[in-house]
N, C-alpha and C. Protein backbone atom coordinates (compact mmCIF):
# COMPACT_ATOMS: atom_id res chain seq x y z
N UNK A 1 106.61 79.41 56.32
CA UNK A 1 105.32 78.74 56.31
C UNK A 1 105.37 77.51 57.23
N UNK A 2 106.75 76.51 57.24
CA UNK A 2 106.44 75.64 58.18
C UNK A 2 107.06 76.13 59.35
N UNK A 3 107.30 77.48 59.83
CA UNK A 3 107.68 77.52 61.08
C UNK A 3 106.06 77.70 61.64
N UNK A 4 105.03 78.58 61.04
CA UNK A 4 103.75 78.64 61.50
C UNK A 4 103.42 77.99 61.23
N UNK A 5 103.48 76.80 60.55
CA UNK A 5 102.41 75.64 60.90
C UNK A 5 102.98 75.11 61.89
N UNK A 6 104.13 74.79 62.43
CA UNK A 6 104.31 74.28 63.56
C UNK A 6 104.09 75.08 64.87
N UNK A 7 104.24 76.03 64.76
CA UNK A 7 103.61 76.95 65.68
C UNK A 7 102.06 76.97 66.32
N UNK A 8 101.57 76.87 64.75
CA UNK A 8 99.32 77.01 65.37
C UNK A 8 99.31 74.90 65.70
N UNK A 9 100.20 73.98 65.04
CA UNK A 9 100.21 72.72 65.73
C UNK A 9 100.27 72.48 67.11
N UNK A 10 101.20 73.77 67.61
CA UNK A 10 101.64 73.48 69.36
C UNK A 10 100.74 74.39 69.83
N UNK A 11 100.14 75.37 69.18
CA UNK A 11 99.53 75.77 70.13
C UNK A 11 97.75 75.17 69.95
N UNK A 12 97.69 74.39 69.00
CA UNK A 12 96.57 73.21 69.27
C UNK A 12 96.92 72.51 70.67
N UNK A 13 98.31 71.78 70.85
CA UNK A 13 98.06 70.65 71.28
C UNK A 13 98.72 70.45 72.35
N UNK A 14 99.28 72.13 72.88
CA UNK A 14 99.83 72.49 74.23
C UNK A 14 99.21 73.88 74.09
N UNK A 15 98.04 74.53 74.51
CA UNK A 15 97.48 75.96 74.51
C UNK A 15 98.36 76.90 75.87
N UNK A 16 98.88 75.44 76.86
CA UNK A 16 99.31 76.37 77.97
C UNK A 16 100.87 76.64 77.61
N UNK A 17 101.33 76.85 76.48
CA UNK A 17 102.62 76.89 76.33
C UNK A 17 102.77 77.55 75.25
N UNK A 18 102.51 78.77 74.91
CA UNK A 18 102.18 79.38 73.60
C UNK A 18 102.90 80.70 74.01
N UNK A 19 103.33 80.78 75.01
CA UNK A 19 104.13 81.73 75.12
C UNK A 19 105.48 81.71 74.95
N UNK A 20 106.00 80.35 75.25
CA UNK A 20 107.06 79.97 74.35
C UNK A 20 107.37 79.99 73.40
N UNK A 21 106.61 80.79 72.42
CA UNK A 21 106.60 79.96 70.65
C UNK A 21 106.72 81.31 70.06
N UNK A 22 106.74 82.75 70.65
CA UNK A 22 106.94 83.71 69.94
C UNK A 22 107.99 84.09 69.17
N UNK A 23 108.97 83.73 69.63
CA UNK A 23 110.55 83.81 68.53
C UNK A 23 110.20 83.10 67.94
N UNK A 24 109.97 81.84 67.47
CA UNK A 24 109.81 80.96 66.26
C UNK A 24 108.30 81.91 65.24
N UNK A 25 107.69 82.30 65.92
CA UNK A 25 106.64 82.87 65.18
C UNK A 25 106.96 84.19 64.45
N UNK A 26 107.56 84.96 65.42
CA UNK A 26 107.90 86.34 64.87
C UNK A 26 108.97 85.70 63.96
N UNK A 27 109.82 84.76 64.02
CA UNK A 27 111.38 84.82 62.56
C UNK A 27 110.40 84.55 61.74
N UNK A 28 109.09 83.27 61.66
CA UNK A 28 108.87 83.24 60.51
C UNK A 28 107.49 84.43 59.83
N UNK A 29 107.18 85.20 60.97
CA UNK A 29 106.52 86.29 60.28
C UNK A 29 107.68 86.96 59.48
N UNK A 30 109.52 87.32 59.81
CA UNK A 30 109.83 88.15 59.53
C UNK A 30 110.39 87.36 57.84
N UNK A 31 110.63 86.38 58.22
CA UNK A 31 111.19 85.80 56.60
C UNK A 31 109.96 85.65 55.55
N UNK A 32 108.67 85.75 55.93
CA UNK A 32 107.56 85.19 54.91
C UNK A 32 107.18 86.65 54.92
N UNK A 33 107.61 87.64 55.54
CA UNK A 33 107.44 88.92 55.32
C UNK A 33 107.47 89.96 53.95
N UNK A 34 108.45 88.74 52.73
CA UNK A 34 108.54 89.64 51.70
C UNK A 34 107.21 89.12 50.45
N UNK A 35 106.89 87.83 50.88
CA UNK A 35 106.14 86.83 50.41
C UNK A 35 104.24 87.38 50.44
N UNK A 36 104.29 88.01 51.85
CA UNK A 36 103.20 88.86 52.67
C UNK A 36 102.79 90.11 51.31
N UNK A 37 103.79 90.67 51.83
CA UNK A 37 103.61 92.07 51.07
C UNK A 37 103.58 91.91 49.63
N UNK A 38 103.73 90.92 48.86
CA UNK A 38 104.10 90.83 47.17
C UNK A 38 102.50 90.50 47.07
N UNK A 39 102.18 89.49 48.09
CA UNK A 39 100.85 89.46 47.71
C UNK A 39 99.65 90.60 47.93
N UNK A 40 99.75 91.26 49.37
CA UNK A 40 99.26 91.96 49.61
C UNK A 40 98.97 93.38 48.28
N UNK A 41 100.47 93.55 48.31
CA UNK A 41 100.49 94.89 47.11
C UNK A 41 100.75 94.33 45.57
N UNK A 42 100.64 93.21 45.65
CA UNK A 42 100.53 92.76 44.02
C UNK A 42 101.37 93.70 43.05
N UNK A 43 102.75 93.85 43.03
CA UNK A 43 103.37 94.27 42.49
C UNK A 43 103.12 96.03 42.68
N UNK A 44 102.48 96.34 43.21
CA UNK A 44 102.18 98.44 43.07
C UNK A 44 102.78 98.44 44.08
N UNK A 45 103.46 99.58 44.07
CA UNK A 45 104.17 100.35 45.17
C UNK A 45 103.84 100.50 46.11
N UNK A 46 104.26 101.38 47.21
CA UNK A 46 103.88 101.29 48.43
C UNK A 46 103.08 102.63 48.68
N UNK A 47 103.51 103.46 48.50
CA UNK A 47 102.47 104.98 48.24
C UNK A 47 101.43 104.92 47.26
N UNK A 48 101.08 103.98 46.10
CA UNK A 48 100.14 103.99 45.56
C UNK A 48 99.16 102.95 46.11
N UNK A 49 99.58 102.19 46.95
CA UNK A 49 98.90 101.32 47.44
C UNK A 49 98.12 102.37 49.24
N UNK A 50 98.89 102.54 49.34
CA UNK A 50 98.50 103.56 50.74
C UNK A 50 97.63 104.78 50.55
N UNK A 51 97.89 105.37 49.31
CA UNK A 51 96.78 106.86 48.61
C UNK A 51 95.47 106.42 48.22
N UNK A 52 95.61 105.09 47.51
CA UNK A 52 94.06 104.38 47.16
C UNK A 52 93.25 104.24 48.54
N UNK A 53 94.05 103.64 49.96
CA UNK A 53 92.97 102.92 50.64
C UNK A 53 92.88 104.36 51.69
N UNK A 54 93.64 105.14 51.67
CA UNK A 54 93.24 106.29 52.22
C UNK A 54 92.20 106.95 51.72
N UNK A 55 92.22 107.04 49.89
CA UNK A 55 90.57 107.59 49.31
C UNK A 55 89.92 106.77 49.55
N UNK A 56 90.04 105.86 49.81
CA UNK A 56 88.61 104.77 50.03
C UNK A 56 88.11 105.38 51.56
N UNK A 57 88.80 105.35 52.39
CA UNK A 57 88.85 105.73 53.62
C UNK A 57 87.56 107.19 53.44
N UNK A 58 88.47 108.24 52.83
CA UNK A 58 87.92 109.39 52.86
C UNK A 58 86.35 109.61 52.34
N UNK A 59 86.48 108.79 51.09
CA UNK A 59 85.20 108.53 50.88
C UNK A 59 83.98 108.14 51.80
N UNK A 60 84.47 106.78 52.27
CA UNK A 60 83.80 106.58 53.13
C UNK A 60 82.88 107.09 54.13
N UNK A 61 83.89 108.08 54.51
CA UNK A 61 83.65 109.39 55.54
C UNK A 61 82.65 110.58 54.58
N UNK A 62 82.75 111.33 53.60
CA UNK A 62 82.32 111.77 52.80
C UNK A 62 80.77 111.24 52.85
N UNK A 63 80.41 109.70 52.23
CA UNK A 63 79.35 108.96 52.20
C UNK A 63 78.65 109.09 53.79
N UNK A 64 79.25 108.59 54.70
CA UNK A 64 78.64 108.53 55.90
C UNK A 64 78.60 110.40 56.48
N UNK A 65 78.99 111.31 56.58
CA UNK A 65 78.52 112.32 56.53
C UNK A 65 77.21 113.35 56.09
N UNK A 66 77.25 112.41 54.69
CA UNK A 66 76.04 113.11 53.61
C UNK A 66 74.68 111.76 54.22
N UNK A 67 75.08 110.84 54.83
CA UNK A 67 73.70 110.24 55.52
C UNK A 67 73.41 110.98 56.83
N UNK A 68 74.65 111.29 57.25
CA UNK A 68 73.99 112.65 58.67
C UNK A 68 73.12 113.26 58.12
N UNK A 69 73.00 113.98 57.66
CA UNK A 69 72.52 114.99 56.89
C UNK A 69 71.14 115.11 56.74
């Protein structure tokens, strides 16, 4: 968390130098990475989390089909 806040700080307050800052950004995407996903999937698995937003998906499609119609 404070490697990206120091990260979106520099790239406030140097925009032409933000290409420098990707290793510091990607380690701390990769360490806040487990932090990401706990919230994201709130404790459910990873296939039950992926089968839900795929029926949502399908549905979707389903719904917008039957308005072709």
């Amino acid at each position: 968390v404070i490697s990206i806040s120091l990260v979106a700080i520099d790239l406030v307050l140097y925009p032409e130098t933000w290409w420098c800052q990707w290793p510091i950004g990607m380690w701390a995407f990769v360490t806040a990475f487990p932090l990401i996903k706990s919230f994201v999937f709130r404790g459910q698995d990873l296939r039950t989390v992926i089968e839900r937003r795929l029926h949502k998906m399908a549905l979707r499609e389903v719904e917008r089909f039957d308005d072709d119609l």
